[in-house]
N, C-alpha and C. Protein backbone atom coordinates (compact mmCIF):
# COMPACT_ATOMS: atom_id res chain seq x y z
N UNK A 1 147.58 102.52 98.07
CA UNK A 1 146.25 103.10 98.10
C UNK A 1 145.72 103.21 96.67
N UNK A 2 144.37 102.72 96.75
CA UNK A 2 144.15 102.95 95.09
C UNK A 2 143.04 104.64 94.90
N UNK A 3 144.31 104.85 94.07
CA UNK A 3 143.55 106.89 93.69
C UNK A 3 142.73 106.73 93.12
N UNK A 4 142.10 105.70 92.08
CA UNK A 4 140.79 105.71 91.75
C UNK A 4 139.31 105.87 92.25
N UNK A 5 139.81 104.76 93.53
CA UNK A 5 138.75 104.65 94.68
C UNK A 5 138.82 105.85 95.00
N UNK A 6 139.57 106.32 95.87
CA UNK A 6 139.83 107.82 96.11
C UNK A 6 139.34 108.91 96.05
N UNK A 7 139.76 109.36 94.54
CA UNK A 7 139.03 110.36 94.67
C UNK A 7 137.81 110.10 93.87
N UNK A 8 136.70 108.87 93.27
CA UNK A 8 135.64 108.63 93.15
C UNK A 8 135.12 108.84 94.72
N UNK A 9 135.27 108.21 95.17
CA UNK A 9 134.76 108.42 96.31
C UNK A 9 134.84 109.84 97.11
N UNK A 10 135.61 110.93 97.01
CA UNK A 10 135.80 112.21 96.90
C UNK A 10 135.12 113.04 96.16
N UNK A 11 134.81 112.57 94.50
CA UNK A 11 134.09 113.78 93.72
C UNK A 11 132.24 113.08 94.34
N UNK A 12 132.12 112.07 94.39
CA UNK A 12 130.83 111.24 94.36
C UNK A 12 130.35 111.94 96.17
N UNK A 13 130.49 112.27 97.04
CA UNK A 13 130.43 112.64 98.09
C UNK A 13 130.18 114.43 98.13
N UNK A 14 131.49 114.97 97.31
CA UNK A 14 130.74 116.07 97.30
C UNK A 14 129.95 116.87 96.24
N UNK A 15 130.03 115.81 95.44
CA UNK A 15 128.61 116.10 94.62
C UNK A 15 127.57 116.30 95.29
N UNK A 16 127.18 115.22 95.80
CA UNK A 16 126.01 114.73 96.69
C UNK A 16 125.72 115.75 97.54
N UNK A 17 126.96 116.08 98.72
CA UNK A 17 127.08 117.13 99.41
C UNK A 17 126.24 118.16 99.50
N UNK A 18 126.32 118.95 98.28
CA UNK A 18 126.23 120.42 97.78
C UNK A 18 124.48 120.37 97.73
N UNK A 19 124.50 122.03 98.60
CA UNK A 19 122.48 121.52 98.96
C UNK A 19 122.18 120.83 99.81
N UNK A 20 123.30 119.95 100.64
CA UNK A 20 122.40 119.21 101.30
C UNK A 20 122.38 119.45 102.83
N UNK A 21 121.47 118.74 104.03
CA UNK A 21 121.51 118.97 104.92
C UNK A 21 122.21 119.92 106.11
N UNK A 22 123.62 118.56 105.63
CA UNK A 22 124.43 119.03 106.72
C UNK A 22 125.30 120.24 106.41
N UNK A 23 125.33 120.48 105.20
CA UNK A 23 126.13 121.64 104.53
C UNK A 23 125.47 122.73 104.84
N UNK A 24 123.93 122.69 105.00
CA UNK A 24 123.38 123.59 105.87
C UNK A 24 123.25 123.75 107.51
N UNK A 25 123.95 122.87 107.95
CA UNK A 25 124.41 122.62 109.29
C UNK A 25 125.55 123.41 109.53
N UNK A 26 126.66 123.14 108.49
CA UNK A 26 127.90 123.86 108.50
C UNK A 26 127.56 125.47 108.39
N UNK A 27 126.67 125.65 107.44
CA UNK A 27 126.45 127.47 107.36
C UNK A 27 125.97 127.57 108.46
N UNK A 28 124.99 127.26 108.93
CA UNK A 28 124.13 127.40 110.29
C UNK A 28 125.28 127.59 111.85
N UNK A 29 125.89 126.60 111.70
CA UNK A 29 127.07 126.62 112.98
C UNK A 29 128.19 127.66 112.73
N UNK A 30 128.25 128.16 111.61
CA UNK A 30 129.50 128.95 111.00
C UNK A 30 128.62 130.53 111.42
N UNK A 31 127.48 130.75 111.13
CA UNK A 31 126.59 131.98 111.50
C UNK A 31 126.69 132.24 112.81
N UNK A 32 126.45 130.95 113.05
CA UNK A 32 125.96 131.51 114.88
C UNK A 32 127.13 131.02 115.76
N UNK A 33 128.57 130.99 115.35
CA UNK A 33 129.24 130.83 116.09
C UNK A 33 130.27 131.31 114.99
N UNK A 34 130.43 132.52 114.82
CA UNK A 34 131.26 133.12 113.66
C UNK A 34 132.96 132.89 114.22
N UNK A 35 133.21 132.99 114.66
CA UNK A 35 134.76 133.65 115.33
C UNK A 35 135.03 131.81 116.05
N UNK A 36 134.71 130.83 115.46
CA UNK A 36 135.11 129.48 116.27
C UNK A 36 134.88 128.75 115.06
N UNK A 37 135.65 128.93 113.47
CA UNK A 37 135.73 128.17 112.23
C UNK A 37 136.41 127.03 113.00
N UNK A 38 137.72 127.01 113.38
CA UNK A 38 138.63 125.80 113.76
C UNK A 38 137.69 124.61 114.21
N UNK A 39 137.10 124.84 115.64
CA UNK A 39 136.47 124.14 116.63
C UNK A 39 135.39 123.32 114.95
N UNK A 40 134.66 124.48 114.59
CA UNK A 40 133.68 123.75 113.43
C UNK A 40 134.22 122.51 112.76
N UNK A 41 135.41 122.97 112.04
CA UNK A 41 136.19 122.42 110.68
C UNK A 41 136.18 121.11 111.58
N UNK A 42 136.85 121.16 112.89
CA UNK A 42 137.26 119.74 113.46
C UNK A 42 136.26 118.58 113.99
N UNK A 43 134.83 119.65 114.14
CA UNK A 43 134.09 118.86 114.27
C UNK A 43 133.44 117.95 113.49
N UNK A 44 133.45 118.76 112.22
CA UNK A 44 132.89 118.09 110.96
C UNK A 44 134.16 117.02 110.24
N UNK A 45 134.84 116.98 110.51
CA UNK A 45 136.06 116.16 110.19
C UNK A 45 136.60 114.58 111.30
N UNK A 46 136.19 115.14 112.58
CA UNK A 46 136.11 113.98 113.21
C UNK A 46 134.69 113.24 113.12
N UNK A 47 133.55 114.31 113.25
CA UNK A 47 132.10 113.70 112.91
C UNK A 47 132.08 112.88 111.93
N UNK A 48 132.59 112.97 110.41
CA UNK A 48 132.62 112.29 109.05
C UNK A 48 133.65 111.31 109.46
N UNK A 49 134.70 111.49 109.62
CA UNK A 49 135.41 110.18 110.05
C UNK A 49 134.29 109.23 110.77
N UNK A 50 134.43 108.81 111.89
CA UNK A 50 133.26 107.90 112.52
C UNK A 50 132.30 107.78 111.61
N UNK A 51 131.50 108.79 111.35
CA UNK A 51 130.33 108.55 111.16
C UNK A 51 130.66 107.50 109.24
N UNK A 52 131.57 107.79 108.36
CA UNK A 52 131.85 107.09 107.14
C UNK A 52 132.48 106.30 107.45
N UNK A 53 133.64 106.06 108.63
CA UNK A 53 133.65 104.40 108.89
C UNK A 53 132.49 103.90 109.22
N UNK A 54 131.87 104.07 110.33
CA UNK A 54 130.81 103.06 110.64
C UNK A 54 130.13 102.85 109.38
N UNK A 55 129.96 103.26 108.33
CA UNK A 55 128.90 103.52 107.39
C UNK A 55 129.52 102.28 106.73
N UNK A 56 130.76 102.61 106.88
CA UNK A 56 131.47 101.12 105.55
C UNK A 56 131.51 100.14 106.49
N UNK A 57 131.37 99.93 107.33
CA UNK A 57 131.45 98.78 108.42
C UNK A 57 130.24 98.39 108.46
N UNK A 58 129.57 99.36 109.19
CA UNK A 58 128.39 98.79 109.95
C UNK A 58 126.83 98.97 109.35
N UNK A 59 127.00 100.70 108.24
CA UNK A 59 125.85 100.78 107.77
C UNK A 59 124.77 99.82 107.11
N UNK A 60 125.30 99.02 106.31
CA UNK A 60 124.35 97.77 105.84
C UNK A 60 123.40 97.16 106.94
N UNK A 61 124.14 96.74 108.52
CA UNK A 61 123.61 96.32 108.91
C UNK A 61 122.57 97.41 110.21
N UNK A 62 123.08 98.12 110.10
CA UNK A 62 121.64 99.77 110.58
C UNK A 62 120.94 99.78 109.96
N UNK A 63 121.30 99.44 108.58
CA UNK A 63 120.05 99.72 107.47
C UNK A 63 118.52 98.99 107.26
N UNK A 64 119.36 97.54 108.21
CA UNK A 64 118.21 96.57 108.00
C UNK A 64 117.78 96.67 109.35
N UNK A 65 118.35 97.34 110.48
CA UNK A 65 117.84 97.05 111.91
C UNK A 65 117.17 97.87 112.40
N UNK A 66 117.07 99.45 111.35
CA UNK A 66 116.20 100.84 111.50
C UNK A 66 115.01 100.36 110.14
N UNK A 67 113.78 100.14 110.15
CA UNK A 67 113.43 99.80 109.46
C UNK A 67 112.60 101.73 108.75
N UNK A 68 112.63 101.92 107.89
CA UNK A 68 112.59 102.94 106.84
C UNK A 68 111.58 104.23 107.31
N UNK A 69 110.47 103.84 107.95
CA UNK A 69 109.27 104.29 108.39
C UNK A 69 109.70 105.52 109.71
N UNK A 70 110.36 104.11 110.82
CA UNK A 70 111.29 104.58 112.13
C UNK A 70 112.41 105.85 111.32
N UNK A 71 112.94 105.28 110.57
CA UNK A 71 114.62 106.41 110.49
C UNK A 71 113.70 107.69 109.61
N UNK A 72 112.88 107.81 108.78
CA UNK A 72 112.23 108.78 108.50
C UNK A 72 111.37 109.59 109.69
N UNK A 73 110.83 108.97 110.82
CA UNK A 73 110.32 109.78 111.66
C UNK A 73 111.10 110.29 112.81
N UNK A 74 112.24 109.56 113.06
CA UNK A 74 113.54 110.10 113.67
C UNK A 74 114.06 111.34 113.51
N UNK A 75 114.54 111.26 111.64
CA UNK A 75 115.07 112.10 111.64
C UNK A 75 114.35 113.59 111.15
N UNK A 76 112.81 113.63 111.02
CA UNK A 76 111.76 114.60 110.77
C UNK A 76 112.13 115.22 112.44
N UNK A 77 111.55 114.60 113.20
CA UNK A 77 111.39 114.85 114.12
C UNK A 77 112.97 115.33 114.87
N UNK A 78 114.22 114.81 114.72
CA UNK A 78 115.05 115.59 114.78
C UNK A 78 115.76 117.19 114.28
N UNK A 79 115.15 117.46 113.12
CA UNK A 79 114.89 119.07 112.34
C UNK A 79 114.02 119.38 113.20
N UNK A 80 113.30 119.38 113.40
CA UNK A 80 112.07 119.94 114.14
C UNK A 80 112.64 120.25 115.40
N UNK A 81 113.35 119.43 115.81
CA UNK A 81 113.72 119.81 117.75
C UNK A 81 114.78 121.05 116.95
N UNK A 82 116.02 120.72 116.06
CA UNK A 82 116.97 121.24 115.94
C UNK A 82 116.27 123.16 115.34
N UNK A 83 115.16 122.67 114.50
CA UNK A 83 114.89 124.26 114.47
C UNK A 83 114.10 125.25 115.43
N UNK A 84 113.18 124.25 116.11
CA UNK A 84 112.83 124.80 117.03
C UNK A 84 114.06 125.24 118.39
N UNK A 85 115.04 124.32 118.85
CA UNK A 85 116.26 124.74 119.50
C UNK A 85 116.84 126.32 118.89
N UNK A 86 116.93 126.12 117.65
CA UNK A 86 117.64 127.52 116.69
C UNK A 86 117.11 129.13 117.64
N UNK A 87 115.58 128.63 117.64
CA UNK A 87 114.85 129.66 117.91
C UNK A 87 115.26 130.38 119.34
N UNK A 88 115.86 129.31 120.16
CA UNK A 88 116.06 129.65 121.29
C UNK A 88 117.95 130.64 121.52
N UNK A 89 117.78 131.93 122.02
CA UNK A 89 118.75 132.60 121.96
C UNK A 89 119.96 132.01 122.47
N UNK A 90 121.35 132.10 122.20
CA UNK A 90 122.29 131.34 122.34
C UNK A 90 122.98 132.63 123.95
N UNK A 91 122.86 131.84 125.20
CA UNK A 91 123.57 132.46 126.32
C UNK A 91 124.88 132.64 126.28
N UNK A 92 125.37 131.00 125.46
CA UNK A 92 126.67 131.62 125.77
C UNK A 92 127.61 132.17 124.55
N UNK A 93 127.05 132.64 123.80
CA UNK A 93 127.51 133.98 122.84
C UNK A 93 127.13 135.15 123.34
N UNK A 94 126.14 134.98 124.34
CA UNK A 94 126.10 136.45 124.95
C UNK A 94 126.80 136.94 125.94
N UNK A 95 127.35 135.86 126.75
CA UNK A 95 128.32 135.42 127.75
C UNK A 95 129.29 135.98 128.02
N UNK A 96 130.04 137.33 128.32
CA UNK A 96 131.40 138.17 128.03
C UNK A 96 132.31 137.52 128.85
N UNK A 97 131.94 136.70 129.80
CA UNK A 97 132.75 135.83 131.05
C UNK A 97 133.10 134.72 130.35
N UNK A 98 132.52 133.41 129.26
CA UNK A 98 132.71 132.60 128.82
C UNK A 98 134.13 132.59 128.22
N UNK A 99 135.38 131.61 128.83
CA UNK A 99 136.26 131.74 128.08
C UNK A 99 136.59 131.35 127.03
N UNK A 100 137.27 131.59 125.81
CA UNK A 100 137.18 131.40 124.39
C UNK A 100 137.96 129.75 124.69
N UNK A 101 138.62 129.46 125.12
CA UNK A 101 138.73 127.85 125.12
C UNK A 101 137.85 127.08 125.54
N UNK A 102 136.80 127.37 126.63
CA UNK A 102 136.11 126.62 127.10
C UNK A 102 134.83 127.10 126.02
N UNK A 103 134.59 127.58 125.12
CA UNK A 103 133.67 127.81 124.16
C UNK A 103 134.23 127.20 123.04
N UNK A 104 135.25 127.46 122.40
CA UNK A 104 135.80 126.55 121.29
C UNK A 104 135.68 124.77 121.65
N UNK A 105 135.43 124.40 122.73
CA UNK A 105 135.66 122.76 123.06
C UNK A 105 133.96 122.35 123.58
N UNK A 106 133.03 123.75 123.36
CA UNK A 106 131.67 123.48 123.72
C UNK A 106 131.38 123.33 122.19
N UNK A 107 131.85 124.75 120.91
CA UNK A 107 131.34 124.41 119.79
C UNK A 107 131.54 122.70 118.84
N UNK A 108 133.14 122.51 119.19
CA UNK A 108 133.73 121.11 118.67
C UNK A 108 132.68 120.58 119.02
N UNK A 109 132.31 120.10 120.28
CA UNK A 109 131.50 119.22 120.97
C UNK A 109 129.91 119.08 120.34
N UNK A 110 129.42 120.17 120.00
CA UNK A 110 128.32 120.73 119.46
C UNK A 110 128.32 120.04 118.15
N UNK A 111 129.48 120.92 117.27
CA UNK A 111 129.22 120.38 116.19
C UNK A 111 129.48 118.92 115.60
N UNK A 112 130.11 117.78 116.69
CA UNK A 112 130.54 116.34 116.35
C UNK A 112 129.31 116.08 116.23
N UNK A 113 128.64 116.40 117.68
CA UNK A 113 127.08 115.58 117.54
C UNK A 113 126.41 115.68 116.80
N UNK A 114 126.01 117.11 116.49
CA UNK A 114 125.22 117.41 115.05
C UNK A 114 125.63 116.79 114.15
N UNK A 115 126.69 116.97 113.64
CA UNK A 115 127.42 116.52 112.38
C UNK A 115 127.15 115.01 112.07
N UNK A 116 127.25 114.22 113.23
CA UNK A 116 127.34 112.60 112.72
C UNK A 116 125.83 112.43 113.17
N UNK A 117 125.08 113.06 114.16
CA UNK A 117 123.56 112.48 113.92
C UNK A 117 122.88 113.35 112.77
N UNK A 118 123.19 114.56 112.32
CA UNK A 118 122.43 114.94 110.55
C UNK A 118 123.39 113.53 109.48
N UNK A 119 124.54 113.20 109.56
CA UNK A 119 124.70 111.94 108.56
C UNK A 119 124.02 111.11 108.50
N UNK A 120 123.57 110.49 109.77
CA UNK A 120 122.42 108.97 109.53
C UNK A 120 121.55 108.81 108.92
N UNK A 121 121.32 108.49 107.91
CA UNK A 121 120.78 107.83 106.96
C UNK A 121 120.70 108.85 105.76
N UNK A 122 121.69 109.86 105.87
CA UNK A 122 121.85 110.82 104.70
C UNK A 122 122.65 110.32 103.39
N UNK A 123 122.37 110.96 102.28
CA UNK A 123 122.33 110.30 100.89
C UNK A 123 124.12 109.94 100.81
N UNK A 124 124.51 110.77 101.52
CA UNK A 124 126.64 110.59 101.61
C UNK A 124 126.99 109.35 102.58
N UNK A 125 125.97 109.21 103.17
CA UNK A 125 126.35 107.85 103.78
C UNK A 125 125.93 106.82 103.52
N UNK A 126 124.89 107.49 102.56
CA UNK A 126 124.20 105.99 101.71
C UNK A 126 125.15 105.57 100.66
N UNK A 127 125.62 106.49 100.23
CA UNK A 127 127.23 106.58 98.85
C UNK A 127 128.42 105.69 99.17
N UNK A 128 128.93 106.20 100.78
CA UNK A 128 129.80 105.43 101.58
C UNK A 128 129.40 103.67 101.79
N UNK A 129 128.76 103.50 102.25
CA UNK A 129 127.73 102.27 101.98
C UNK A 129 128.11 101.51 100.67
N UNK A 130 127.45 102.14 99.76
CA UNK A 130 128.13 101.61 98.44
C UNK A 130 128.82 101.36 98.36
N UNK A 131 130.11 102.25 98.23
CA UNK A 131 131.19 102.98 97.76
C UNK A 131 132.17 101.40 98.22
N UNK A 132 132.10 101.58 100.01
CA UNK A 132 132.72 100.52 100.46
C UNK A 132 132.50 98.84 100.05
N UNK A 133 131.17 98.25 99.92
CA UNK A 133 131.05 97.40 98.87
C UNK A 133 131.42 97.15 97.63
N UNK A 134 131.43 98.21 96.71
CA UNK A 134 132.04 98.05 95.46
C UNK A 134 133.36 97.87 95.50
N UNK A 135 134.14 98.61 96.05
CA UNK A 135 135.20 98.56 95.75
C UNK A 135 136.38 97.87 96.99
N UNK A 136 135.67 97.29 98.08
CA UNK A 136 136.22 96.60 99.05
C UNK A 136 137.53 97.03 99.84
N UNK A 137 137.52 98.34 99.56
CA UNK A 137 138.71 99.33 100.22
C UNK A 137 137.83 100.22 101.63
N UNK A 138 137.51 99.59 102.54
CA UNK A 138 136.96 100.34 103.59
C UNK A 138 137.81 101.93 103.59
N UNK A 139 139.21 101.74 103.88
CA UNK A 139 139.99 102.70 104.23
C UNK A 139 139.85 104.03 103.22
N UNK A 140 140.43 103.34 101.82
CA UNK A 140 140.08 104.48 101.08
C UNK A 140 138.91 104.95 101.11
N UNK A 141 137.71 104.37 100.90
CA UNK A 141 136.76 105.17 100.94
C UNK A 141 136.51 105.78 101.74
N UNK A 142 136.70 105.94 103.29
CA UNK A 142 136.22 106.55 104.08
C UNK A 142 136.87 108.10 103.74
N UNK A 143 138.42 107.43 103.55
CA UNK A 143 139.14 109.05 103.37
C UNK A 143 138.77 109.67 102.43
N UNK A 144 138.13 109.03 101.40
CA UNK A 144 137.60 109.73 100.14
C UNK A 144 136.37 110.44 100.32
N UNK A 145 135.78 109.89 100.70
CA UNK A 145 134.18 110.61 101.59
C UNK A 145 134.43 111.54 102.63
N UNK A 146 135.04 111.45 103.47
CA UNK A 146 135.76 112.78 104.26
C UNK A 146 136.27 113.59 103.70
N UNK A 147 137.24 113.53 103.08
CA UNK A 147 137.57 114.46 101.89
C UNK A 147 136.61 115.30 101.39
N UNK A 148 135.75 114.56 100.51
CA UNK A 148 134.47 115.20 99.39
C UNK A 148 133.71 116.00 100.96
N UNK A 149 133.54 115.52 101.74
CA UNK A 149 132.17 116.02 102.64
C UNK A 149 133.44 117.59 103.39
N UNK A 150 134.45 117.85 103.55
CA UNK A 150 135.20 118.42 103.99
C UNK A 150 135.17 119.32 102.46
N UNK A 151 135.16 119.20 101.14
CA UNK A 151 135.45 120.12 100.44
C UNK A 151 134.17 120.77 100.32
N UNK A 152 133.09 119.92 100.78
CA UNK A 152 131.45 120.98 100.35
C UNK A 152 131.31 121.75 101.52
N UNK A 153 131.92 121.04 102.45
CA UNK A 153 131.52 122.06 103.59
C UNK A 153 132.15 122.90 104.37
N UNK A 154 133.62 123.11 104.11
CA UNK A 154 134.51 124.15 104.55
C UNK A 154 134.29 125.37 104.01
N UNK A 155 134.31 125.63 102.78
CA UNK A 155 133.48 126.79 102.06
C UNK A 155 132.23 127.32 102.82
N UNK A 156 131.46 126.58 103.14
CA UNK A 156 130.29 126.29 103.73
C UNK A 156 130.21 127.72 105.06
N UNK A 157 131.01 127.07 105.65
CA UNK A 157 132.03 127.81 107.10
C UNK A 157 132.08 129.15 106.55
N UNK A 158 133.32 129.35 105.83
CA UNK A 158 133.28 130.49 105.47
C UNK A 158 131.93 131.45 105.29
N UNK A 159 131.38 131.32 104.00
CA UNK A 159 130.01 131.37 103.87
C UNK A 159 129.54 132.67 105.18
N UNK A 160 129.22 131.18 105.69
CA UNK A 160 128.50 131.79 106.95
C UNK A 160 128.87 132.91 108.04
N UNK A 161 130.49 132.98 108.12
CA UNK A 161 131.00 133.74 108.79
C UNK A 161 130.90 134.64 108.39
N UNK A 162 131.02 135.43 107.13
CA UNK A 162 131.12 136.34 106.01
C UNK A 162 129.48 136.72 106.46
N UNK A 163 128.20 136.27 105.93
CA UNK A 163 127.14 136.53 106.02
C UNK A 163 126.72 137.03 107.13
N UNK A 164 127.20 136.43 108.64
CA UNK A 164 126.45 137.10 109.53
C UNK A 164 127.17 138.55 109.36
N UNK A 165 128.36 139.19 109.14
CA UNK A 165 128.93 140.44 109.30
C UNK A 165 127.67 141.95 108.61
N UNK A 166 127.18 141.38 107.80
CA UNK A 166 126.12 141.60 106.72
C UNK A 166 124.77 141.57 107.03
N UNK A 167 124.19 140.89 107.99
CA UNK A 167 123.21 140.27 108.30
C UNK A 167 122.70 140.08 110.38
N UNK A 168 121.58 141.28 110.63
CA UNK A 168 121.66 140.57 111.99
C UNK A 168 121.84 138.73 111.80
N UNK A 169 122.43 138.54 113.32
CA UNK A 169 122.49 137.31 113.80
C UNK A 169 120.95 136.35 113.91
N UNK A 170 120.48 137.53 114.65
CA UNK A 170 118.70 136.86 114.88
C UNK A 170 118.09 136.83 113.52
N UNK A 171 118.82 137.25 112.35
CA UNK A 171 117.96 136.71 111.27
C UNK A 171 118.47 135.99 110.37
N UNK A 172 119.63 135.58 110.94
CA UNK A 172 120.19 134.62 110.93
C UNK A 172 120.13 133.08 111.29
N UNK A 173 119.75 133.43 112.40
CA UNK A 173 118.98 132.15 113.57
C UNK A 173 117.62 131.97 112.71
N UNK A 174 117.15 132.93 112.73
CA UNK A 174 115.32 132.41 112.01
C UNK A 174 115.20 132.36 111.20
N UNK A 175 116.24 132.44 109.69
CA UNK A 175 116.69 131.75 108.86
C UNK A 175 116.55 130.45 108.97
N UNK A 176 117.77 129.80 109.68
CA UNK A 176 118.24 128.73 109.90
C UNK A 176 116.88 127.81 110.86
N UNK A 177 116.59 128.31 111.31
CA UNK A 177 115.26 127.69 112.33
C UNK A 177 114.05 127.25 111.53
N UNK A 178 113.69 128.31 110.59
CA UNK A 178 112.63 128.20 109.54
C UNK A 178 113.33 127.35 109.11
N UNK A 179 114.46 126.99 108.15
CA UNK A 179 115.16 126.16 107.06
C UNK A 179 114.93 124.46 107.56
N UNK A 180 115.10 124.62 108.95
CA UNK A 180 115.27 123.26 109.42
C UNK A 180 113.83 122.69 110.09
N UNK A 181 113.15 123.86 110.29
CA UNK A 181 111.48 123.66 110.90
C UNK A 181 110.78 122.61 109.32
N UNK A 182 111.43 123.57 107.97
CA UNK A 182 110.31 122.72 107.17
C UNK A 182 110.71 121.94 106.75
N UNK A 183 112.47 121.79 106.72
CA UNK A 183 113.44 120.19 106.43
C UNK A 183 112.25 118.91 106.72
N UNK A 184 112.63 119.72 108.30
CA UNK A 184 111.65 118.25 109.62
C UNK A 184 109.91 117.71 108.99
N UNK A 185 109.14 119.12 108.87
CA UNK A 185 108.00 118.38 107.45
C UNK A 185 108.27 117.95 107.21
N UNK A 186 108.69 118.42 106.08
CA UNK A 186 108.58 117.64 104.76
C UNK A 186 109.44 116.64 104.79
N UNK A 187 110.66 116.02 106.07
CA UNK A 187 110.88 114.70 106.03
C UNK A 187 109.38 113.36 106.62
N UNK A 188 108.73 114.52 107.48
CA UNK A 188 108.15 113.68 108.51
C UNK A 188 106.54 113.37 106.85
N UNK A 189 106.53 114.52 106.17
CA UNK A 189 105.36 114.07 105.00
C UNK A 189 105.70 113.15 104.05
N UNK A 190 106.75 113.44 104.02
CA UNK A 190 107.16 112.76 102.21
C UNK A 190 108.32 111.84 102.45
N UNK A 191 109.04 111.83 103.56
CA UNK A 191 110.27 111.10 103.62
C UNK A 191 111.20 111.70 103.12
């Protein structure tokens, strides 16, 4: 394995990381689902897997088959559903019948999807993209980009768990709802 690739591809990822989207995805899912870190961590870890292979595989050719205009109004318009969704109260955290396994395998589930549709066409998968061209190590890079995207956003988790204890939940949610209401603008104005 070459450690160069590695952990370039590790510090270059969560550079990028930090501030960005999905790292506010991770606080956001870590708030409103405080007591289910595991289910999170794994989602965002299998989500980045897939989602940074395909990126070294396949992204080049998404890149040319989503043409720039489309993946900018996609993903505006995806913040927008996702903050407007925020707004809507979560049943089954209110749920005292919901069993904690069958909620831990709803959050995983939750957070894969989120996780790998906020990556598409995000600046860490534009890196991965690179990353895998330059240096013609699909493998390493992916693990190196999982890595980096796993060190910005496990903290992340925490974070959030810590904050809601501190913080109603509902202003928590409309936090996170507002955050992602004007993401979706200002992707859908400016790109």
């Amino acid at each position: 394995m070459d450690f160069y690739t590695l952990f370039l591809s590790t510090g270059v990822v969560a550079l990028a990381e930090m501030g960005d989207k999905t790292q506010l995805l991770s606080l956001m899912l870590a708030a409103r689902y405080p007591k289910q870190s595991i289910p999170i961590i794994l989602g965002i870890l299998l989500a980045t897997l897939f989602n940074h292979a395909g990126a070294a595989y396949l992204g080049h050719w998404l890149a040319l088959l989503l043409n720039p205009e489309w993946l900018r109004w996609i993903l505006g318009l995806g913040f927008l559903g996702i903050g407007l969704w925020l707004l809507i109260p979560d049943r089954i955290d209110d749920a005292q019948q919901t069993k904690a396994p069958d909620k831990a395998l709803r959050v995983f589930g939750l957070t894969t999807i989120l996780f790998f549709l906020a990556e598409m066409g995000d600046k860490t998968q534009i890196a991965t993209i690179a990353l895998g061209a330059k240096y013609d190590a699909v493998l390493t890079v992916t693990l190196g980009t999982t890595l980096g995207m796993m060190l910005a956003n496990v903290p992340a988790i925490w974070i959030g768990q810590h904050f809601t204890k501190r913080i109603p939940i509902q202003w928590v949610h409309a936090l996170a709802a507002i955050t992602f209401i004007v993401i979706g603008v200002l992707t859908l104005l400016w790109g």
